[in-house]
Structures are given as C-alpha cells and as structure tokens.
PDB file of N, CA and C in Angstrom:
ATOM      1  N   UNK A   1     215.293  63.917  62.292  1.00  0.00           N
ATOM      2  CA  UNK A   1     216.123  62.783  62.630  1.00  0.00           C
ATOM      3  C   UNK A   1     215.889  62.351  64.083  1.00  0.00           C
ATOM      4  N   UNK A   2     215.589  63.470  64.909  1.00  0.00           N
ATOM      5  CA  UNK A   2     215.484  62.683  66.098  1.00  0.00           C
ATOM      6  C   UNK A   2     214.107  62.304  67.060  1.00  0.00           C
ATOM      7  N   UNK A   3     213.123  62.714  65.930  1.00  0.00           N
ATOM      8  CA  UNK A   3     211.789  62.099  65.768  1.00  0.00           C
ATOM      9  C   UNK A   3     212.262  61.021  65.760  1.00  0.00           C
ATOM     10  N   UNK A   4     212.556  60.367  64.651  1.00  0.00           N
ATOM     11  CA  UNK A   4     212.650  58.990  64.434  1.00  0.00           C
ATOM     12  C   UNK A   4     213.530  58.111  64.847  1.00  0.00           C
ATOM     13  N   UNK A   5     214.538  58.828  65.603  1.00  0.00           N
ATOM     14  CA  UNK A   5     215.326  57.891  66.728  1.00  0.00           C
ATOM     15  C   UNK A   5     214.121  57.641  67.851  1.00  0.00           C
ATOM     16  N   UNK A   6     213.499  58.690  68.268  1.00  0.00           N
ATOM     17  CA  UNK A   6     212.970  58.557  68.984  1.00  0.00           C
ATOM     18  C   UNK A   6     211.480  57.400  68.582  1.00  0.00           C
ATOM     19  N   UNK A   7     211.290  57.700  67.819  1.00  0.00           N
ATOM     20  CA  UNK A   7     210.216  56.286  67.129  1.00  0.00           C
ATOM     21  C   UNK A   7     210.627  54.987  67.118  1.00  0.00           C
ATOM     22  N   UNK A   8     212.250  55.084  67.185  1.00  0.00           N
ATOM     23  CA  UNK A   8     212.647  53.689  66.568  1.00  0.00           C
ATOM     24  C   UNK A   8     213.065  52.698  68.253  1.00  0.00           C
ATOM     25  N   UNK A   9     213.294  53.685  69.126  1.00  0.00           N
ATOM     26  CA  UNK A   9     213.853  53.595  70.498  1.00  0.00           C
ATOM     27  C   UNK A   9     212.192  52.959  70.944  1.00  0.00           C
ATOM     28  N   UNK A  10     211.098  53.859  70.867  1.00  0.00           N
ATOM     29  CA  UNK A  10     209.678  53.205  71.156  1.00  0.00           C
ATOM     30  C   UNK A  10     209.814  51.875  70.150  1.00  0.00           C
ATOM     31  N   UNK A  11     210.072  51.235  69.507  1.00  0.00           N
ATOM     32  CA  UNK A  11     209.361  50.565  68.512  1.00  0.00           C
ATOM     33  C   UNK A  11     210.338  49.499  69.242  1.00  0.00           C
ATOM     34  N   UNK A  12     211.621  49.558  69.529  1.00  0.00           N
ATOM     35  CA  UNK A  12     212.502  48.457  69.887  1.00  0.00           C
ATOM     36  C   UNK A  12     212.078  48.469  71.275  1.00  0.00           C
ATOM     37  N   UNK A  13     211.878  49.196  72.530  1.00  0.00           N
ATOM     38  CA  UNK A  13     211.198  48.865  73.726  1.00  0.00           C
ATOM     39  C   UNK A  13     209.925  47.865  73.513  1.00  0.00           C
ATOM     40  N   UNK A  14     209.285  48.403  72.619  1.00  0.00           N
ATOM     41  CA  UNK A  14     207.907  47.675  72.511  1.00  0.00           C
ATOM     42  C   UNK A  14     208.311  46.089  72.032  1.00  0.00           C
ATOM     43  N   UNK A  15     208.911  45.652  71.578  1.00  0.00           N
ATOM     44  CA  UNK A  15     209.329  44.511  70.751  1.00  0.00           C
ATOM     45  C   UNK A  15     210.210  43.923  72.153  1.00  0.00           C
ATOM     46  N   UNK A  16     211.182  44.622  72.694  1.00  0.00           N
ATOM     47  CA  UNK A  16     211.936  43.998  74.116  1.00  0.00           C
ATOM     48  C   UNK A  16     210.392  43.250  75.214  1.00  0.00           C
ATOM     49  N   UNK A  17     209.579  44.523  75.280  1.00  0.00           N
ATOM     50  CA  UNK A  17     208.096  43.661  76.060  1.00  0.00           C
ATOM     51  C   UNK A  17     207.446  42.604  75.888  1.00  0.00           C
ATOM     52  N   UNK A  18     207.820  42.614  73.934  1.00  0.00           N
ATOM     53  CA  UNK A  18     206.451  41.692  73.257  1.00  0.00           C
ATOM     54  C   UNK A  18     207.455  40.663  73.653  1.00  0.00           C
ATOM     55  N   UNK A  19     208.688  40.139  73.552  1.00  0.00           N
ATOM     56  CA  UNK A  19     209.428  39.113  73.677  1.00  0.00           C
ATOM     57  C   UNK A  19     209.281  38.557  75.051  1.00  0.00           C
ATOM     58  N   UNK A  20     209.360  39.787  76.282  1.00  0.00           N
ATOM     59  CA  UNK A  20     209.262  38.949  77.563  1.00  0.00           C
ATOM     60  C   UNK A  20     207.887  38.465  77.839  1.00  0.00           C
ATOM     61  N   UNK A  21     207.002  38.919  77.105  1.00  0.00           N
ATOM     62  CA  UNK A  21     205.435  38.788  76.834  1.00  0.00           C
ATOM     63  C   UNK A  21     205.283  37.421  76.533  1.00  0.00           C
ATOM     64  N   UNK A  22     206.112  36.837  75.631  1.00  0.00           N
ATOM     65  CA  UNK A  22     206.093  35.963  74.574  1.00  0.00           C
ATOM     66  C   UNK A  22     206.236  34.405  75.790  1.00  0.00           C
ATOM     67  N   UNK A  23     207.233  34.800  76.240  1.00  0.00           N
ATOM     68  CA  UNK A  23     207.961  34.326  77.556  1.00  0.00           C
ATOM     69  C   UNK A  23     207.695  33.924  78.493  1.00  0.00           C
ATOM     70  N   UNK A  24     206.812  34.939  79.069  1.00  0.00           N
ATOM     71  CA  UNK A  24     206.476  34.110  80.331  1.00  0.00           C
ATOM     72  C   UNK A  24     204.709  33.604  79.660  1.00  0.00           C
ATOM     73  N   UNK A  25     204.114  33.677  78.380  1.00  0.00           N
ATOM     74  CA  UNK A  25     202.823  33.140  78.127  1.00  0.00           C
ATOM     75  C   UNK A  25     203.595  31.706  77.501  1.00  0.00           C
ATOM     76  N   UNK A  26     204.744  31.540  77.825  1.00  0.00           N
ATOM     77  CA  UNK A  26     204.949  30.113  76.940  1.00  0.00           C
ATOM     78  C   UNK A  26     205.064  29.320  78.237  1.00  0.00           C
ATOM     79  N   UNK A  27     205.661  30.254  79.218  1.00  0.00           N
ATOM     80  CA  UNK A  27     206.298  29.074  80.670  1.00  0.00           C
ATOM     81  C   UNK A  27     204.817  28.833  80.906  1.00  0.00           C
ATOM     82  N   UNK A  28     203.824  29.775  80.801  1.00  0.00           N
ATOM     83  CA  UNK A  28     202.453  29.527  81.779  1.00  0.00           C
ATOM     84  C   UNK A  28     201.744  28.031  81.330  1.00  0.00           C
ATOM     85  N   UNK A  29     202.254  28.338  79.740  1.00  0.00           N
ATOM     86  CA  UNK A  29     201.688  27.539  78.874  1.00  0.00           C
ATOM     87  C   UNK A  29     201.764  25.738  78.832  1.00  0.00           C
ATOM     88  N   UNK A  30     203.399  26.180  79.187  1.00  0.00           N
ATOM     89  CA  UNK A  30     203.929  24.350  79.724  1.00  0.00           C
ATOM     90  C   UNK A  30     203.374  24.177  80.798  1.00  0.00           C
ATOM     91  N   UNK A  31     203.670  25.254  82.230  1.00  0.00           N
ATOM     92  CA  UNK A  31     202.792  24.884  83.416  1.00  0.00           C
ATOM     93  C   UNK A  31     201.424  23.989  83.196  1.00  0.00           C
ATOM     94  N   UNK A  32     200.563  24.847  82.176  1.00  0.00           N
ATOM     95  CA  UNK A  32     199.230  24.273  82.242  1.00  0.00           C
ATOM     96  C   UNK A  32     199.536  23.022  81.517  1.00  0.00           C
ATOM     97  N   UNK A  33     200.156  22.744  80.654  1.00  0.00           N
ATOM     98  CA  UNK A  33     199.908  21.402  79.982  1.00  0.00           C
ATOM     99  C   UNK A  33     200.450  20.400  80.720  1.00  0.00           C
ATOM    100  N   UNK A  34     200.906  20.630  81.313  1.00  0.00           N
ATOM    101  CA  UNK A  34     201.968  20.085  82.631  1.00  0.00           C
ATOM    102  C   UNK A  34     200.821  19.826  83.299  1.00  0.00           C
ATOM    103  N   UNK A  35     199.685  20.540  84.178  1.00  0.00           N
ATOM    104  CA  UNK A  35     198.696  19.870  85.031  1.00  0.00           C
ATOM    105  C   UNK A  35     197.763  19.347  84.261  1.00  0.00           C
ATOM    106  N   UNK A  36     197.652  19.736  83.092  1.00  0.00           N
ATOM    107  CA  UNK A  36     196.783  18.777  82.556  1.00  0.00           C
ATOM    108  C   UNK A  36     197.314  17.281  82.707  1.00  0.00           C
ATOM    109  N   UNK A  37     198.409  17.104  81.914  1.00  0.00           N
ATOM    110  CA  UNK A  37     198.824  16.024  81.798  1.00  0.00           C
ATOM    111  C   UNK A  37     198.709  14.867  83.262  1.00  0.00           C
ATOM    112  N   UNK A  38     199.123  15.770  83.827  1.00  0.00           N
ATOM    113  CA  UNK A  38     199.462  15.167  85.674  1.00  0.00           C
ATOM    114  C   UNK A  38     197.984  15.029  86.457  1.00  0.00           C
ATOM    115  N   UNK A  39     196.870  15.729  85.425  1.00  0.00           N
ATOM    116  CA  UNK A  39     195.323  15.337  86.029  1.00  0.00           C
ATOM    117  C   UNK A  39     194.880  14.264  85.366  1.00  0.00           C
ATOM    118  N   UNK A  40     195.424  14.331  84.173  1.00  0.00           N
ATOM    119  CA  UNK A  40     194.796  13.082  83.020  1.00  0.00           C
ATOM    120  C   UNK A  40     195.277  11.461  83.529  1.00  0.00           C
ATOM    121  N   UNK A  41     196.672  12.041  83.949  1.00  0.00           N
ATOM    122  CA  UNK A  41     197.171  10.620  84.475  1.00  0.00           C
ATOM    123  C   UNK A  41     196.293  10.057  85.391  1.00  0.00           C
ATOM    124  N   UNK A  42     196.254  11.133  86.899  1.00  0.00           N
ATOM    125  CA  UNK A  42     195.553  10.863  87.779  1.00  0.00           C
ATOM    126  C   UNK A  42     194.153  10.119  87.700  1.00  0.00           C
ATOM    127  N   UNK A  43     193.384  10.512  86.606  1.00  0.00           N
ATOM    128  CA  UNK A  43     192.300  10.333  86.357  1.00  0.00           C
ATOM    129  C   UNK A  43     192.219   8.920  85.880  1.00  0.00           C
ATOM    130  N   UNK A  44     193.142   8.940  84.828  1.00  0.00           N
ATOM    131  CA  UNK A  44     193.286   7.356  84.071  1.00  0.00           C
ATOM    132  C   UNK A  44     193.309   6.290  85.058  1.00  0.00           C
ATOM    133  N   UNK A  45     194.099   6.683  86.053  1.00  0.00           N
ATOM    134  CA  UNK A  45     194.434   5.137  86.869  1.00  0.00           C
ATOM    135  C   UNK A  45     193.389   5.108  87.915  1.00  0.00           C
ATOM    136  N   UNK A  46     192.833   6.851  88.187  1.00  0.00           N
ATOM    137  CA  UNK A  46     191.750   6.304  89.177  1.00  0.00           C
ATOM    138  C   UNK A  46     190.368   5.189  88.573  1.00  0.00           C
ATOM    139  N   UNK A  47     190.331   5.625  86.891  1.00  0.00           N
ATOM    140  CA  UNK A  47     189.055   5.034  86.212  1.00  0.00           C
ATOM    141  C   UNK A  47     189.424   3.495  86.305  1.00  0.00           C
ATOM    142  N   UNK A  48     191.000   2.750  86.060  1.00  0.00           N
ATOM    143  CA  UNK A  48     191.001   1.888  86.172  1.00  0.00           C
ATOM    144  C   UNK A  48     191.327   0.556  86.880  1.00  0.00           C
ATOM    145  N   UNK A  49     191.352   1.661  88.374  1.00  0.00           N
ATOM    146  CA  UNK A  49     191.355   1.196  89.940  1.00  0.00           C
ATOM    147  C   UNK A  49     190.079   0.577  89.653  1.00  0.00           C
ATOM    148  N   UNK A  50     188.827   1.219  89.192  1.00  0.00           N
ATOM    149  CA  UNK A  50     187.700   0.330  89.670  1.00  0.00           C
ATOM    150  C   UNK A  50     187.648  -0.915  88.857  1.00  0.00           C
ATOM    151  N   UNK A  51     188.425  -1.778  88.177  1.00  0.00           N
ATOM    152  CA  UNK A  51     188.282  -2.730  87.605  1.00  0.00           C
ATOM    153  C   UNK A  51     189.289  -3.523  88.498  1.00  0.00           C
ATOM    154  N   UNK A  52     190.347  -3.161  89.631  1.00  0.00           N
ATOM    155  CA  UNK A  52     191.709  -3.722  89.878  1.00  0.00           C
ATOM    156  C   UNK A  52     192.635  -3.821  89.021  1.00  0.00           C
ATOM    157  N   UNK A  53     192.841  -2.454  88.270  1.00  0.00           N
ATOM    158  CA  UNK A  53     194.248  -2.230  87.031  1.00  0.00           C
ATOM    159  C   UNK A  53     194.543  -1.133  87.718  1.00  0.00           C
ATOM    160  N   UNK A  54     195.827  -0.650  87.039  1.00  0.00           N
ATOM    161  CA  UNK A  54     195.944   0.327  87.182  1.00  0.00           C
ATOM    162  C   UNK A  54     196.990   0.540  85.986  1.00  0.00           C
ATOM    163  N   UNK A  55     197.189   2.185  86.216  1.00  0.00           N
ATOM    164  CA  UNK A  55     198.016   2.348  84.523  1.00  0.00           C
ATOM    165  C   UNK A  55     198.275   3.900  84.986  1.00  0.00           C
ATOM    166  N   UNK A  56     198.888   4.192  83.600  1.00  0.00           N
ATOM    167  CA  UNK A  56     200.035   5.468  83.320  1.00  0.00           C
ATOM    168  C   UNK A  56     199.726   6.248  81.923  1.00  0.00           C
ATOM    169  N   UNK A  57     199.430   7.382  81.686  1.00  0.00           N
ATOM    170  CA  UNK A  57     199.647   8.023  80.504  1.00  0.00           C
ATOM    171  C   UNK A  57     200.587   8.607  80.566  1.00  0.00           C
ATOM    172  N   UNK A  58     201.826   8.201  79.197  1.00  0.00           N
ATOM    173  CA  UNK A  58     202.939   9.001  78.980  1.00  0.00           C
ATOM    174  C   UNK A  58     202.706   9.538  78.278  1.00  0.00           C
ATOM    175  N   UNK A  59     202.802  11.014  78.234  1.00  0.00           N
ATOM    176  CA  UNK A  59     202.863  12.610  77.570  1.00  0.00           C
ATOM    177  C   UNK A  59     204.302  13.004  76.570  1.00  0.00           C
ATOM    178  N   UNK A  60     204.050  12.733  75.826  1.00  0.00           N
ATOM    179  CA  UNK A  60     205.851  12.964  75.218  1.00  0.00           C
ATOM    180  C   UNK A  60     205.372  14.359  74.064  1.00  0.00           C
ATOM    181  N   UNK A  61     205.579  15.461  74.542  1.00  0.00           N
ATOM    182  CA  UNK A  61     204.968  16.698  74.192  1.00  0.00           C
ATOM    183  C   UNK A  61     206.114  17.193  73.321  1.00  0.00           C
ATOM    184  N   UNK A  62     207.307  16.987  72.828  1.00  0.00           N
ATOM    185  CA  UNK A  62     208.107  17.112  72.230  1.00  0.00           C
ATOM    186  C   UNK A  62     207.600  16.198  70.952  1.00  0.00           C
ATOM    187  N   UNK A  63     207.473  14.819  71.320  1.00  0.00           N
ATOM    188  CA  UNK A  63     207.223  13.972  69.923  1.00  0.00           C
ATOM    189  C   UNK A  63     205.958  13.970  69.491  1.00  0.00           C
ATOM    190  N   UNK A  64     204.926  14.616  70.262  1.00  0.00           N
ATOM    191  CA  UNK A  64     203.569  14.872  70.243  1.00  0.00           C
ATOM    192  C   UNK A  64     202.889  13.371  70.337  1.00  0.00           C
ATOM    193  N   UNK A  65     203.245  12.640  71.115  1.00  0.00           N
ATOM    194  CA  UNK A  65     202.766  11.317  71.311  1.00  0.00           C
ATOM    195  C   UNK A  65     202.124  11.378  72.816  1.00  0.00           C
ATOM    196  N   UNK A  66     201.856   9.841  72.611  1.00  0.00           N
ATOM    197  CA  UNK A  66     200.526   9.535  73.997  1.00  0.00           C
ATOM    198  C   UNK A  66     200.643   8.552  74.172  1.00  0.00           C
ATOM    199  N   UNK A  67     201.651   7.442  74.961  1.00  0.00           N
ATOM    200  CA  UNK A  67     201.755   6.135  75.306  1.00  0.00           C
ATOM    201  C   UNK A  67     200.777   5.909  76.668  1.00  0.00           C
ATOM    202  N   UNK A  68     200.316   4.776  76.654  1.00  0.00           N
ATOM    203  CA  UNK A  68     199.435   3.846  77.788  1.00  0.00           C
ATOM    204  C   UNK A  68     200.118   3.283  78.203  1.00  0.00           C
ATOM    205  N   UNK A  69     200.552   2.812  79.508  1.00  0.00           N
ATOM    206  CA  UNK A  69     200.775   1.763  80.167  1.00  0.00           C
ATOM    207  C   UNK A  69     200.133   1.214  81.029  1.00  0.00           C
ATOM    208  N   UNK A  70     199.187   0.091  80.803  1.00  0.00           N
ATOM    209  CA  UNK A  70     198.508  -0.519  81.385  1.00  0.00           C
ATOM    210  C   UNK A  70     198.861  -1.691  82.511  1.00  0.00           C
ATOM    211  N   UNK A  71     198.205  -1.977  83.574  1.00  0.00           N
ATOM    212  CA  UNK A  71     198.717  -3.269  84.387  1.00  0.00           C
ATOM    213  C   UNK A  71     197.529  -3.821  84.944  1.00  0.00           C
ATOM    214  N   UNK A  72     197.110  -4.764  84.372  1.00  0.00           N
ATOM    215  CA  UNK A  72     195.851  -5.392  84.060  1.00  0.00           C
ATOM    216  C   UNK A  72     195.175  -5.754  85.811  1.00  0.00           C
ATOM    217  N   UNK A  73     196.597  -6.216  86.750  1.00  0.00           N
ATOM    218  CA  UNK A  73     196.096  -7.076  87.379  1.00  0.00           C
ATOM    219  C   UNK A  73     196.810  -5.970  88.861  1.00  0.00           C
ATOM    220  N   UNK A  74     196.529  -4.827  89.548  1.00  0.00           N
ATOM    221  CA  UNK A  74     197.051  -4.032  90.410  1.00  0.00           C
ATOM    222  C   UNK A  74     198.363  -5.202  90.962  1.00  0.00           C
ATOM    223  N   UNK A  75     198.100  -5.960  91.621  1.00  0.00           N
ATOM    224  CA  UNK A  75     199.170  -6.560  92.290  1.00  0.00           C
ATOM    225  C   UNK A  75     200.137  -7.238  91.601  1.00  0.00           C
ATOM    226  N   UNK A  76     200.245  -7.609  90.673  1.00  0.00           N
ATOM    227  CA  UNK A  76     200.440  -8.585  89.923  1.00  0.00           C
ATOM    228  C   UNK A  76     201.329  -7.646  88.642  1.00  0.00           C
ATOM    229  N   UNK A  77     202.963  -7.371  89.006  1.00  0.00           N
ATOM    230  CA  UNK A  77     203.592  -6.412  88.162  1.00  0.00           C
ATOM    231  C   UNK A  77     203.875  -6.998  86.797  1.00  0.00           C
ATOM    232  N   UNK A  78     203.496  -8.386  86.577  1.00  0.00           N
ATOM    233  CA  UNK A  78     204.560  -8.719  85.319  1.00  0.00           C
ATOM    234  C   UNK A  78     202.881  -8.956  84.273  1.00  0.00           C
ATOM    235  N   UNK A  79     201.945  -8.110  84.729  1.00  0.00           N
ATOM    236  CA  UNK A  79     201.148  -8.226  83.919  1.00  0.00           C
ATOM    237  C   UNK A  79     200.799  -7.027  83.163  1.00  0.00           C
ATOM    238  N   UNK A  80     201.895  -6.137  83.659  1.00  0.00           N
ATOM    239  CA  UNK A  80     202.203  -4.564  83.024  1.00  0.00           C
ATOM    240  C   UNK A  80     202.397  -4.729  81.537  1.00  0.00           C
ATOM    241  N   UNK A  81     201.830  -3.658  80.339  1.00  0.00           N
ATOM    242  CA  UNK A  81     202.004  -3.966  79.440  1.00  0.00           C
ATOM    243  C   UNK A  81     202.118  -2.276  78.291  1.00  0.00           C
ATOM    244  N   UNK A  82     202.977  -2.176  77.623  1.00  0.00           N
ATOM    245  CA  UNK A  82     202.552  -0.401  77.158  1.00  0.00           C
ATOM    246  C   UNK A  82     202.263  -1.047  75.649  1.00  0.00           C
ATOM    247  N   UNK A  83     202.149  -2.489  75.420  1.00  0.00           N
ATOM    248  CA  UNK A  83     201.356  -2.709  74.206  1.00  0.00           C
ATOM    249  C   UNK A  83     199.855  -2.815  73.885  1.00  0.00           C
ATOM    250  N   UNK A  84     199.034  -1.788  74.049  1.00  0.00           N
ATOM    251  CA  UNK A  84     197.281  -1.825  74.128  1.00  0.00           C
ATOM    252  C   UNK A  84     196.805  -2.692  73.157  1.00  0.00           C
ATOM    253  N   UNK A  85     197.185  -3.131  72.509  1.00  0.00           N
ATOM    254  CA  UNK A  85     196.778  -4.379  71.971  1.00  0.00           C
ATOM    255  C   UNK A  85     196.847  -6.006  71.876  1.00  0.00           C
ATOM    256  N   UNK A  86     198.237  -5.886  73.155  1.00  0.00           N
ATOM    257  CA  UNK A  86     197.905  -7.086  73.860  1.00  0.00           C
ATOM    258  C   UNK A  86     196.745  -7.356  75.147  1.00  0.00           C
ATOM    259  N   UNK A  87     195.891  -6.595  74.697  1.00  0.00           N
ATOM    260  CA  UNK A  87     194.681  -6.548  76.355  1.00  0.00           C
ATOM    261  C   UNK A  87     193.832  -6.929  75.336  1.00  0.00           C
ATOM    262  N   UNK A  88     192.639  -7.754  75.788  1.00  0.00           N
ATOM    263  CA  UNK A  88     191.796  -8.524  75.198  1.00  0.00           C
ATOM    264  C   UNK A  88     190.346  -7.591  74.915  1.00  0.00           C
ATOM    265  N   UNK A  89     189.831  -7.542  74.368  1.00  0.00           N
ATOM    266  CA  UNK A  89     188.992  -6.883  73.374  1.00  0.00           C
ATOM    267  C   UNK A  89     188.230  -6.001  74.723  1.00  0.00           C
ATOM    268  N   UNK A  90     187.567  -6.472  75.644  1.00  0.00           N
ATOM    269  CA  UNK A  90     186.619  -5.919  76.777  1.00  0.00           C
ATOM    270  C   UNK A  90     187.889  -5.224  77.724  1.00  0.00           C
ATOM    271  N   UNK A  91     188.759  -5.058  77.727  1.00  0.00           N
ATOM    272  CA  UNK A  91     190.481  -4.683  78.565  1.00  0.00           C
ATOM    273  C   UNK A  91     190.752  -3.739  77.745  1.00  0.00           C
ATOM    274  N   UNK A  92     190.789  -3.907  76.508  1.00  0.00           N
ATOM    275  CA  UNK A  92     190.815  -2.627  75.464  1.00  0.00           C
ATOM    276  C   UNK A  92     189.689  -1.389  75.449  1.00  0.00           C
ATOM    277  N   UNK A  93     188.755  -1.975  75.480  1.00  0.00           N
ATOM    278  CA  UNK A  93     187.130  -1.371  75.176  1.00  0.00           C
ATOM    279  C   UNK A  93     187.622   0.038  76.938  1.00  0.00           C
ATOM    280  N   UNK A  94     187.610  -0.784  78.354  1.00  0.00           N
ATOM    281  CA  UNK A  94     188.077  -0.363  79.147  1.00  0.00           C
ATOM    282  C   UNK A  94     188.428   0.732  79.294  1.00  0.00           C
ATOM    283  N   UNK A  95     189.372   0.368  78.731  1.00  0.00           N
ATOM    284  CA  UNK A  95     191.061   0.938  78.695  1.00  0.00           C
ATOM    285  C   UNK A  95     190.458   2.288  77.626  1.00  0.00           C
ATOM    286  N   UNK A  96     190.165   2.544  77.025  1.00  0.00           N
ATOM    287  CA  UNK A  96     189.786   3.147  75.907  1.00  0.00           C
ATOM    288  C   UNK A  96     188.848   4.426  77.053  1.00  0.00           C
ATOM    289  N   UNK A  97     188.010   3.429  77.021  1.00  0.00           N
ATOM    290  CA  UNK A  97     186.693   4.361  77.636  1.00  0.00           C
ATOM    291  C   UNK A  97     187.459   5.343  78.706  1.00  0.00           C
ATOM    292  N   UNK A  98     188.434   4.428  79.655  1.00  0.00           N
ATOM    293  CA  UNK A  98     188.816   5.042  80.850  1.00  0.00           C
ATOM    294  C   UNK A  98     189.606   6.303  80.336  1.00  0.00           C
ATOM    295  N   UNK A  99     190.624   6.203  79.444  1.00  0.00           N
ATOM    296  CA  UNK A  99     191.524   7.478  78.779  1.00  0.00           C
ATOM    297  C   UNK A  99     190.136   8.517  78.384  1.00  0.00           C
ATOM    298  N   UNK A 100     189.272   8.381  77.778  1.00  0.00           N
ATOM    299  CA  UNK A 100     188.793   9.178  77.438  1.00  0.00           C
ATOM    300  C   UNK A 100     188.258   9.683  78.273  1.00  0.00           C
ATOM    301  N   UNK A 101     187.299   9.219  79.372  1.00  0.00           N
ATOM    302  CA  UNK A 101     186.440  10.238  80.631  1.00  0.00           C
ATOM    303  C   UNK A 101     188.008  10.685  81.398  1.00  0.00           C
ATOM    304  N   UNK A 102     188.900  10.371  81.513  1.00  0.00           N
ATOM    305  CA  UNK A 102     190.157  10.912  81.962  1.00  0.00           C
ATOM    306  C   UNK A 102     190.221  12.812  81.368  1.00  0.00           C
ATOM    307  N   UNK A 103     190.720  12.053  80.032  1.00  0.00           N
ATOM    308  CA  UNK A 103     191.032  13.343  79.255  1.00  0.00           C
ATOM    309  C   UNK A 103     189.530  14.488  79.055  1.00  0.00           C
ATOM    310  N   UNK A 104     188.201  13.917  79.248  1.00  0.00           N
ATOM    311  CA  UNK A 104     187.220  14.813  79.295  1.00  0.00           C
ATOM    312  C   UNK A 104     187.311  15.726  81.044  1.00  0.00           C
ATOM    313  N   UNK A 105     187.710  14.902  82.084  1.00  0.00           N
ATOM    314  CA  UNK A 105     187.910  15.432  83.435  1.00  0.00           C
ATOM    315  C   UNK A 105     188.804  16.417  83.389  1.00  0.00           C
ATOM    316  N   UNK A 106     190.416  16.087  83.285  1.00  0.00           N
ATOM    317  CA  UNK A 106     191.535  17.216  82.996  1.00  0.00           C
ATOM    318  C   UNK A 106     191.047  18.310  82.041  1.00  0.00           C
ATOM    319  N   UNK A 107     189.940  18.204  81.076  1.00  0.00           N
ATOM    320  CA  UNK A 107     190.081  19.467  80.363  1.00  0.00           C
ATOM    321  C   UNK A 107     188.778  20.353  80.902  1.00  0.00           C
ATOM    322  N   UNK A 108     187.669  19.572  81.888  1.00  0.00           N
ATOM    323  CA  UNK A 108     186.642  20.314  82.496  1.00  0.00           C
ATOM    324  C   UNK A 108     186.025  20.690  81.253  1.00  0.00           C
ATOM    325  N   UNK A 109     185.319  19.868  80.186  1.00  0.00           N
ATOM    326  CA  UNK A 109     184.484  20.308  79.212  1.00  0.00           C
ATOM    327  C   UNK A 109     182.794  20.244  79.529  1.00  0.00           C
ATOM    328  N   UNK A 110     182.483  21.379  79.678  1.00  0.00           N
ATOM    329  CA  UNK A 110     180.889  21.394  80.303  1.00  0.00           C
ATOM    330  C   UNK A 110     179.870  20.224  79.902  1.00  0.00           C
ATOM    331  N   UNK A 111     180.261  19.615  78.646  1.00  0.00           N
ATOM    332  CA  UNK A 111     179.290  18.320  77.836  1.00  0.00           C
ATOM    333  C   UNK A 111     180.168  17.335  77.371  1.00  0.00           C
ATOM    334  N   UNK A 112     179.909  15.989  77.500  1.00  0.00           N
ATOM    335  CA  UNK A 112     180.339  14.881  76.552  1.00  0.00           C
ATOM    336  C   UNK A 112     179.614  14.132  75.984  1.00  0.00           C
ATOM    337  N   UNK A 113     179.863  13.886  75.043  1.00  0.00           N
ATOM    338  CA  UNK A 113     179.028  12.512  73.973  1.00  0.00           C
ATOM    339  C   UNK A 113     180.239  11.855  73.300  1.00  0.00           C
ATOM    340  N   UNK A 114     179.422  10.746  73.714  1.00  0.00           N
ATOM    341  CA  UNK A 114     180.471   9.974  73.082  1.00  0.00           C
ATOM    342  C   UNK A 114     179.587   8.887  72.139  1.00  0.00           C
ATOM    343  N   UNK A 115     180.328   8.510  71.300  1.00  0.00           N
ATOM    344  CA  UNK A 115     179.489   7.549  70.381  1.00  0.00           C
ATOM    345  C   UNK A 115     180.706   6.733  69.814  1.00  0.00           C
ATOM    346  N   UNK A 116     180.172   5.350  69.943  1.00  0.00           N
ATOM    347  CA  UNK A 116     181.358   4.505  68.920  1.00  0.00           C
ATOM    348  C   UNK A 116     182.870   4.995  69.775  1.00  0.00           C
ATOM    349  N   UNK A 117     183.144   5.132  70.935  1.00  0.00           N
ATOM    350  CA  UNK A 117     184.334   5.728  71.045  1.00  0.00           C
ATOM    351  C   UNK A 117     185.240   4.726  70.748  1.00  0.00           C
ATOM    352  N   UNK A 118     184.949   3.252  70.452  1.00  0.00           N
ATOM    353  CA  UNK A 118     186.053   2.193  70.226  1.00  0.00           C
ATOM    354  C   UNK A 118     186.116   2.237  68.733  1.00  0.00           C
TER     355      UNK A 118
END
C-alpha cells in the first residue's frame, strides 16, 4: 500500500510539472505570435511606404482572422480603406504582393517562390 501511495504522490507531482510545463510553453507561445504579428505589421507598411501608402495588418488570433487596412494615399486619411477590394486591380496586385514578402520576412523562411500569388 505504501508503494503505491508512494507511486501515486510521483505520478501527481509529475502531472503538477507537466501543467506548469504546459504554461509557461503557451505564454512563450503568444509572446512569439505576438512578435510575429508586430514584425508582419511592420513589414507590411514598410513594403507599402515605397509606393506612398501605408497600411495595418489586424491579427484577430481568437477569430483566426487577418484584416488589411490599407491607405492608398500616406497623407491623405480619408483614403483609408479595410475593404481590399475597393483598391483597383494594380493597388490590389500591390497590396497582395506586399502582405506576402511581409509575412515571408516575420517568419525568416530560408526560400520563397512565389507563383500566381494573385
């Protein structure tokens, strides 16, 4: 009997670890998606500084979504838009290309190809 208290006392310590284990690999886990997100942004608006836009990726990691907000014209606020399909076909094409070398930068993937990315 007291073998197996003693087995059961190891078995519930081990399970108290695996939980704080569990724990702090989940906080690390938001951390990182957290700089991803906050590099991807960065990246997005730097790609579409060089046209004179600029823009926003919203991260909604709860709804597992990915909103754009684009602003076609840097100075010019009322030309802000989070509908990507009101931007005209070459503004889209852009816009497209720019999210993607964004999201290839934040994740540091050694190769890209891209084909057809529109």
């Amino acid at each position: 009997m007291d073998e197996k208290l003693t087995q059961i006392k190891t078995i519930e310590g081990n399970v108290d670890s695996l939980k704080t284990d569990l724990h702090s690999r989940k906080k690390r886990w938001r951390q990182f998606r957290s700089h991803i997100a906050d590099m991807t942004n960065t990246c997005f608006d730097g790609f579409l500084d060089k046209k004179g836009s600029t823009g926003e990726v919203e991260f909604d990691h709860d709804k597992g979504q990915l909103n754009l907000v684009v602003q076609k014209d840097r100075k010019d606020e009322s030309s802000q838009t989070k509908d990507v399909k009101a931007l005209s076909g070459g503004e889209r094409s852009f816009t497209t290309l720019s999210l993607l070398l964004a999201i290839g930068e934040s994740l540091e993937t050694p190769f890209r190809v891209m084909d057809e990315f529109d």
